[in-house]
Protein backbone atom coordinates (compact mmCIF):
# COMPACT_ATOMS: atom_id res chain seq x y z
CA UNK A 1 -45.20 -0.01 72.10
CA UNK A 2 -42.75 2.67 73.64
CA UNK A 3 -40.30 -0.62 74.59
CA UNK A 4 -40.71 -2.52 71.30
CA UNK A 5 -39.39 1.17 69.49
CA UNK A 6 -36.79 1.37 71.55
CA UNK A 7 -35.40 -1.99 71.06
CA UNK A 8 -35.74 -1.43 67.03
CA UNK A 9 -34.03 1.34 67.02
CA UNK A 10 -31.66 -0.02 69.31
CA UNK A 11 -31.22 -2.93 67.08
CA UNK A 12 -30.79 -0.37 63.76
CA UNK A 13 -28.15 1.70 65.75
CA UNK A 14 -26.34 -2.12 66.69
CA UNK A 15 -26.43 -2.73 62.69
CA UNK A 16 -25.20 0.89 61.52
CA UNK A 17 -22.56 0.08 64.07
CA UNK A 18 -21.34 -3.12 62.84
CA UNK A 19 -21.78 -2.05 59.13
CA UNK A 20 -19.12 0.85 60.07
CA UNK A 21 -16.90 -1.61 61.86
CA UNK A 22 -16.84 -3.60 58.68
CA UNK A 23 -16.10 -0.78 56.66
CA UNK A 24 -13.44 0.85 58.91
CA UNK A 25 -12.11 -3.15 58.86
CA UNK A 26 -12.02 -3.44 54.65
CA UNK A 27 -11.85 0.41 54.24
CA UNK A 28 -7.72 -0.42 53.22
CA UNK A 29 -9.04 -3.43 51.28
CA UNK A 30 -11.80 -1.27 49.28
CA UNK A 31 -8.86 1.36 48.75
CA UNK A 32 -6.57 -1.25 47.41
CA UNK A 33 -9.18 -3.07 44.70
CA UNK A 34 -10.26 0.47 43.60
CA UNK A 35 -6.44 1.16 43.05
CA UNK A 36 -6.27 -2.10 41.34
CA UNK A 37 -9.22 -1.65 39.14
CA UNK A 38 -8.07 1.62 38.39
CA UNK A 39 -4.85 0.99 37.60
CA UNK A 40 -5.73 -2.40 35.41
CA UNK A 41 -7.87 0.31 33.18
CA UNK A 42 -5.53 2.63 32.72
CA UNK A 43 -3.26 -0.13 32.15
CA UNK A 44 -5.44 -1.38 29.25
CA UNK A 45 -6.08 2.00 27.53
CA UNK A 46 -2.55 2.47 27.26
CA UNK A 47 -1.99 -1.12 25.92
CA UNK A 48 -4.87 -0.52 23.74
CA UNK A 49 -2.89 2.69 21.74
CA UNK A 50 0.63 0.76 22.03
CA UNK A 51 -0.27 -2.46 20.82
CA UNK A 52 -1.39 -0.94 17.48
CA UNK A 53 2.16 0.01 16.55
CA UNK A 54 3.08 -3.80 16.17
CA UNK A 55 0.19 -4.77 15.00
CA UNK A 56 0.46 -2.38 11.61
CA UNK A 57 3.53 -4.86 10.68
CA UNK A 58 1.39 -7.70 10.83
CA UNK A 59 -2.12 -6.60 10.76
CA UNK A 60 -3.33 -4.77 7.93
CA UNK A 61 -6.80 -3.74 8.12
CA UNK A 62 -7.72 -1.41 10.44
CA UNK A 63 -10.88 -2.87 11.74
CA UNK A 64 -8.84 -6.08 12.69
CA UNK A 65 -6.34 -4.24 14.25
CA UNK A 66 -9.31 -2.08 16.37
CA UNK A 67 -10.57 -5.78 17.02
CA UNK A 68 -7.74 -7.47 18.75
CA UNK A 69 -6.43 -4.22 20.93
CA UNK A 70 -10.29 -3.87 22.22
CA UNK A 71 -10.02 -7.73 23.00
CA UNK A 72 -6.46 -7.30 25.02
CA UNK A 73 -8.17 -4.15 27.12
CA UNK A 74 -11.07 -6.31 28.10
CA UNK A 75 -9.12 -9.10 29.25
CA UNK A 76 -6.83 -6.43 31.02
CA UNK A 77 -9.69 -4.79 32.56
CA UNK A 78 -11.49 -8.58 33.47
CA UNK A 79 -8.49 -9.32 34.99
CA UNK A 80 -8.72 -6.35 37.24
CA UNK A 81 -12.04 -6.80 38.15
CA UNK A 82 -11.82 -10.16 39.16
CA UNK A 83 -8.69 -8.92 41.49
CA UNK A 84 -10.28 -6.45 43.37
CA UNK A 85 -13.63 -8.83 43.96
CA UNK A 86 -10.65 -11.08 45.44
CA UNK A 87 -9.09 -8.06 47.26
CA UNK A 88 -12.70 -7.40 48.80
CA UNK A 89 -13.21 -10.92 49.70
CA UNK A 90 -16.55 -11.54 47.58
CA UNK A 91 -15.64 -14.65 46.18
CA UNK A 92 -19.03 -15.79 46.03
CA UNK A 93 -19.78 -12.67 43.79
CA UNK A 94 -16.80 -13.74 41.73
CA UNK A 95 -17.69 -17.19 40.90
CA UNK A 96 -21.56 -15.88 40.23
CA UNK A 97 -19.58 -13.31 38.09
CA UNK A 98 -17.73 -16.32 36.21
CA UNK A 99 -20.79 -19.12 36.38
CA UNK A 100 -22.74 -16.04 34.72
CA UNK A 101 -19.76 -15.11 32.28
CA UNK A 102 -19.70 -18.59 30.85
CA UNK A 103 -23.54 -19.26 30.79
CA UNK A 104 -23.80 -15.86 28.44
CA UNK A 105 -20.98 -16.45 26.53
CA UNK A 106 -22.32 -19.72 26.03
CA UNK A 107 -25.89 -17.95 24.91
CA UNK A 108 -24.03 -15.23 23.08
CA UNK A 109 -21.70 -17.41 20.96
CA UNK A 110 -24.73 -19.64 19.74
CA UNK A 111 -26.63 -16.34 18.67
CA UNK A 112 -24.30 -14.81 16.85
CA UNK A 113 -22.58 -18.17 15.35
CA UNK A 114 -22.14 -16.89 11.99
CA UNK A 115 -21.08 -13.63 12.72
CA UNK A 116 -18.06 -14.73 15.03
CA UNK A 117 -17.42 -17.02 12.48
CA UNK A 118 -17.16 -14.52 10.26
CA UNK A 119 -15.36 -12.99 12.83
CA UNK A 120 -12.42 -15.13 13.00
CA UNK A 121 -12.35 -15.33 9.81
CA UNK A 122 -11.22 -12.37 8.78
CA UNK A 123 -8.78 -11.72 11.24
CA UNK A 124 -7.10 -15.10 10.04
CA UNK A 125 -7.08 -13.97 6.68
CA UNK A 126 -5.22 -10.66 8.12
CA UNK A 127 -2.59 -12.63 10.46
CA UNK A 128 -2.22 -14.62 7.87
CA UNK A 129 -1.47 -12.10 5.18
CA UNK A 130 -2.65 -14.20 2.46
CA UNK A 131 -5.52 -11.30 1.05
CA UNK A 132 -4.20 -8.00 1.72
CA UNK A 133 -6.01 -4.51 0.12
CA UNK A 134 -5.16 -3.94 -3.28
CA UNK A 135 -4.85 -7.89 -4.15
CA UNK A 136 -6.56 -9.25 -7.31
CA UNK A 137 -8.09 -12.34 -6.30
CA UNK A 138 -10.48 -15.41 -7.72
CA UNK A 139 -12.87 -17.06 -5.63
CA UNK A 140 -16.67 -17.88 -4.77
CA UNK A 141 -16.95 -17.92 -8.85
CA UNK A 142 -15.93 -14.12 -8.51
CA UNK A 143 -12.59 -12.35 -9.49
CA UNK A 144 -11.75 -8.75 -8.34
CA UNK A 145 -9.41 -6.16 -6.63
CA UNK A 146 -10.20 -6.56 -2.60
CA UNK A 147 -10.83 -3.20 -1.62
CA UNK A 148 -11.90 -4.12 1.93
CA UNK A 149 -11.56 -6.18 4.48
CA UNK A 150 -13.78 -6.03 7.66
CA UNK A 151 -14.80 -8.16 10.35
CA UNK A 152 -18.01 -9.81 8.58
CA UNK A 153 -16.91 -9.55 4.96
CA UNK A 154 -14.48 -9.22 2.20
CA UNK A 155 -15.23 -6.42 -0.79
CA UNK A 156 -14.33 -6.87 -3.83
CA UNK A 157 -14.46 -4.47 -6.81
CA UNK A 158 -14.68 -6.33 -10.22
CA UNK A 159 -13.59 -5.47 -13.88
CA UNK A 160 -16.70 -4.30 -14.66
CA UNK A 161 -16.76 -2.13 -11.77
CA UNK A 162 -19.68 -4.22 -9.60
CA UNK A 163 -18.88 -4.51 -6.17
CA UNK A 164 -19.14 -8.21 -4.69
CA UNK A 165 -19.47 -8.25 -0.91
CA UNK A 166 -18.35 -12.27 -0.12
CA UNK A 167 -18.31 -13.28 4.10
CA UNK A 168 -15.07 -14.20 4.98
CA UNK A 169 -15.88 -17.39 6.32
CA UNK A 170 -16.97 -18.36 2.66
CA UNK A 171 -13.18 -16.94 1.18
CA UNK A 172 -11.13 -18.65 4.26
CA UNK A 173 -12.88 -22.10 3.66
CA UNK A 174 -13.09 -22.21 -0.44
CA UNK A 175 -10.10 -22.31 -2.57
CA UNK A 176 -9.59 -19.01 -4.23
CA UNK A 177 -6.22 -17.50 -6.59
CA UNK A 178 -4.30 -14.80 -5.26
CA UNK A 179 -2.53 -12.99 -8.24
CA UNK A 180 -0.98 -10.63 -5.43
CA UNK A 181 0.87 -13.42 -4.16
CA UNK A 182 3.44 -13.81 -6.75
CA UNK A 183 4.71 -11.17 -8.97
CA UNK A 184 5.51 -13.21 -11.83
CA UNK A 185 2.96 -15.51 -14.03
CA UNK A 186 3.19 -17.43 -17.14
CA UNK A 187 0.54 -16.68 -19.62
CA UNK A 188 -0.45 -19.31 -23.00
CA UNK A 189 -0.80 -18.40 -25.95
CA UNK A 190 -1.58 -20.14 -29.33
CA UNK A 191 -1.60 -20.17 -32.82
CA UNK A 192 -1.45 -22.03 -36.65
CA UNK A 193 0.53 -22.02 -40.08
CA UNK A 194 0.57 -23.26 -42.93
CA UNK A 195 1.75 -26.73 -43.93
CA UNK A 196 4.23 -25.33 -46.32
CA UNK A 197 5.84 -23.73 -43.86
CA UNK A 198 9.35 -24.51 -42.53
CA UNK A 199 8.29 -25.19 -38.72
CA UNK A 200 11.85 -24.73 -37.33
CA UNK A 201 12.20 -21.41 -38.68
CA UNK A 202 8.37 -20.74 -36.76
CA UNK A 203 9.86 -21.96 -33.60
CA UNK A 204 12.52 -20.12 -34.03
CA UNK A 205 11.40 -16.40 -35.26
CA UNK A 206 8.11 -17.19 -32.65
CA UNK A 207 10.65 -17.45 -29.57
CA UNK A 208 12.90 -14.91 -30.78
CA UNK A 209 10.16 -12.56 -30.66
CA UNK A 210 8.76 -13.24 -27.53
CA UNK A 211 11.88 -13.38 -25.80
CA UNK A 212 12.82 -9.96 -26.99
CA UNK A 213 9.47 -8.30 -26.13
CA UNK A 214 9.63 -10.22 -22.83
CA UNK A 215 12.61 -11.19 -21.21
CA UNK A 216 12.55 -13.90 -19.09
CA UNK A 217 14.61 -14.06 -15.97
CA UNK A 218 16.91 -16.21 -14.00
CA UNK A 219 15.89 -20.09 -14.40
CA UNK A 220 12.66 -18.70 -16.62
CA UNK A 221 12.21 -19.87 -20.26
CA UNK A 222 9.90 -19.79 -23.05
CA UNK A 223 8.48 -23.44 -24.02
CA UNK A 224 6.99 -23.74 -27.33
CA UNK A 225 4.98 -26.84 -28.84
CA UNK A 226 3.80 -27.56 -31.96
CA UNK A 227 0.29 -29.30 -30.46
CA UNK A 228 -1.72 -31.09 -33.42
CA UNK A 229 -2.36 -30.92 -37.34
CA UNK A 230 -5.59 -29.07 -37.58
CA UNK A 231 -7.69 -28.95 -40.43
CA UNK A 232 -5.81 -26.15 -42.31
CA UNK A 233 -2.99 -25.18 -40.20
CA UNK A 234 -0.21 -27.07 -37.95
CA UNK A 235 -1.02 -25.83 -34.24
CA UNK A 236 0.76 -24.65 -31.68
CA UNK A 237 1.47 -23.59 -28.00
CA UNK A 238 3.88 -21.05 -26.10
CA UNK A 239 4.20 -20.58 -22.82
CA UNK A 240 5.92 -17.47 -21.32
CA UNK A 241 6.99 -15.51 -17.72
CA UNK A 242 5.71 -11.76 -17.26
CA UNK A 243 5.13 -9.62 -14.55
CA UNK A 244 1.62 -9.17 -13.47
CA UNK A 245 -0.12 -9.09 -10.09
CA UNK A 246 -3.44 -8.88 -11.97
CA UNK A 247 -6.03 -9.99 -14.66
CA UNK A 248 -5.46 -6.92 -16.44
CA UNK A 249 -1.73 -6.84 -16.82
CA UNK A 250 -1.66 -10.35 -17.70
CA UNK A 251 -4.02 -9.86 -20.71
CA UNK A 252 -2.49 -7.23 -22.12
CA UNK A 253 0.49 -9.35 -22.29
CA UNK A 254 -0.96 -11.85 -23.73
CA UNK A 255 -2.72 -9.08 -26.31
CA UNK A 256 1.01 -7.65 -26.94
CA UNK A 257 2.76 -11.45 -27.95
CA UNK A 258 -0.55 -11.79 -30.48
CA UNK A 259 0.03 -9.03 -32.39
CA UNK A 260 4.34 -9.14 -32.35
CA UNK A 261 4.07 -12.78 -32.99
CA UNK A 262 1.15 -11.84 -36.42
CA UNK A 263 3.85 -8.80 -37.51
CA UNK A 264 7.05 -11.00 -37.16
CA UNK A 265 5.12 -13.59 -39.40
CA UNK A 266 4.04 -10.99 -41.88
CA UNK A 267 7.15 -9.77 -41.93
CA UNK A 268 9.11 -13.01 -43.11
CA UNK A 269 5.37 -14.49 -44.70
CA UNK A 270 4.80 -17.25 -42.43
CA UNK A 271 1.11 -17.96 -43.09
CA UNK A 272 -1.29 -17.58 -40.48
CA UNK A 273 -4.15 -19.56 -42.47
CA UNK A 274 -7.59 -19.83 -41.49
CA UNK A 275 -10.29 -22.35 -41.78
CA UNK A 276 -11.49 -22.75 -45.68
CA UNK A 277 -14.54 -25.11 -47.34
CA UNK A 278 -14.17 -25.99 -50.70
CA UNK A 279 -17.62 -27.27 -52.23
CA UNK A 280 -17.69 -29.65 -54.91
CA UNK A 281 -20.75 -29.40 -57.47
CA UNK A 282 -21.72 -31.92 -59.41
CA UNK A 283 -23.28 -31.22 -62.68
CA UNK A 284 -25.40 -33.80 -64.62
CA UNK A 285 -26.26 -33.64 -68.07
CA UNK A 286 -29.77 -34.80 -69.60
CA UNK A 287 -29.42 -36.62 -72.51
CA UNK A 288 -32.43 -35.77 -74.87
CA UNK A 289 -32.74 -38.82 -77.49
């Protein structure tokens, strides 16, 4: 019994031995990949705060911004980790490191489908820079001022002050209208006289008006159409420029040119007719004999 104690702790001495040879061995090796690590992470917290400064040109919402710096510090930091593993030698540790990585990711990305979708999404729409904040946009069937732009969804705020929250894999892969996107629209509007009416001097005193109410600039210019013979009035169409990066602005042009287009005809008296029904009675007379 005496003997067989000896010899274990003979044999535990022999191990503590070795285990300090090894460590003596790797200790510059050890100091090295903790240097590395180190360094990679304050190499990625540093990247993290200076990347943002570009990314404000291109990017921006905030939360995509806070998305793509975190995603450059963990690929910093990965990179780092997987160094000093190789510094220390443990490539089996490193490939059970990636084999696990991908088998995860590969768990993790099927989970949460929809939500990277989402994702993506939105920072596409952000690199993109077609939806920025502030933008008056169509789509899904809804039409609003985006307000917000996150990683999951896009808010908008609508005329009648609802709030519509719409994911932004739904707005990147349906057609919507961006009225931010251009500064200057054409707007319709039409209208009827009478058939007495001298239509040249309509056209004339209708585009007149318009034009001076609204100028139109550089290779801009006001159409107008007489469209059809209605039932009590000869029809038609105008077409015009403004500037409007919204609903709103647009229809209050559009309000405006009705009313200068109804006091200009007043004014020279154009008839504006509307729809009349004459009824025809017919009276019969009995004959008593």
């Amino acid at each position: 019994m005496e003997e067989q104690m000896k010899t274990s702790w003979q044999n535990m001495i022999d191990r503590l031995q070795s285990w300090l040879d090894i460590a003596i061995t790797n200790l510059p090796n050890v100091i090295l990949s903790i240097l590395v690590f180190s360094l990679s992470y304050w190499l990625s917290q540093k990247l993290q705060h200076w990347i943002n400064h570009p990314l404000k040109k291109i990017i921006k919402q905030s939360s995509v911004r806070s998305l793509v710096s975190n995603l450059v510090a963990i690929v910093i930091i990965a990179f780092g980790l997987f160094l000093s593993l190789g510094i220390l030698n443990l490539d089996t540790v490193l490939k059970s490191l990636l084999a696990g990585a991908g088998v995860a990711g590969l768990a993790v990305g099927l989970a949460l489908q929809g939500t990277l979708s989402n994702t993506f999404s939105g920072v596409a729409l952000a690199i993109n820079d077609v939806v920025n904040i502030g933008d008056f946009i169509q789509t899904n069937g809804y039409a609003g001022t985006v307000e917000e732009i996150t990683l999951r969804h896009t808010r908008l705020k609508e005329s009648d002050n609802n709030i519509v929250i719409i994911p932004n894999k739904t707005v990147l892969e349906n057609p919507f209208k961006n009225y931010g996107l251009t500064r200057r629209v054409r707007t319709t509007i039409t209208c009827g006289v009478g058939y007495d009416e001298d239509l040249q001097k309509v056209q004339q005193l209708a585009i007149h008006t318009i034009r001076k109410a609204f100028p139109q600039k550089h290779k801009e210019r006001i159409e107008f159409y007489f469209t059809d013979f209605g039932d009590s009035s000869i029809n038609f169409m105008m077409r015009f420029w403004v500037s409007a990066q919204s609903n709103a602005p647009l229809l209050e042009a559009k309000s405006d040119a009705i009313m200068l287009i109804k006091v200009a005809f007043e004014k020279q008296d154009i008839n504006i007719p509307y729809p009349t029904r004459t009824l025809y009675t017919i009276v019969q007379e009995n004959v008593l004999n």
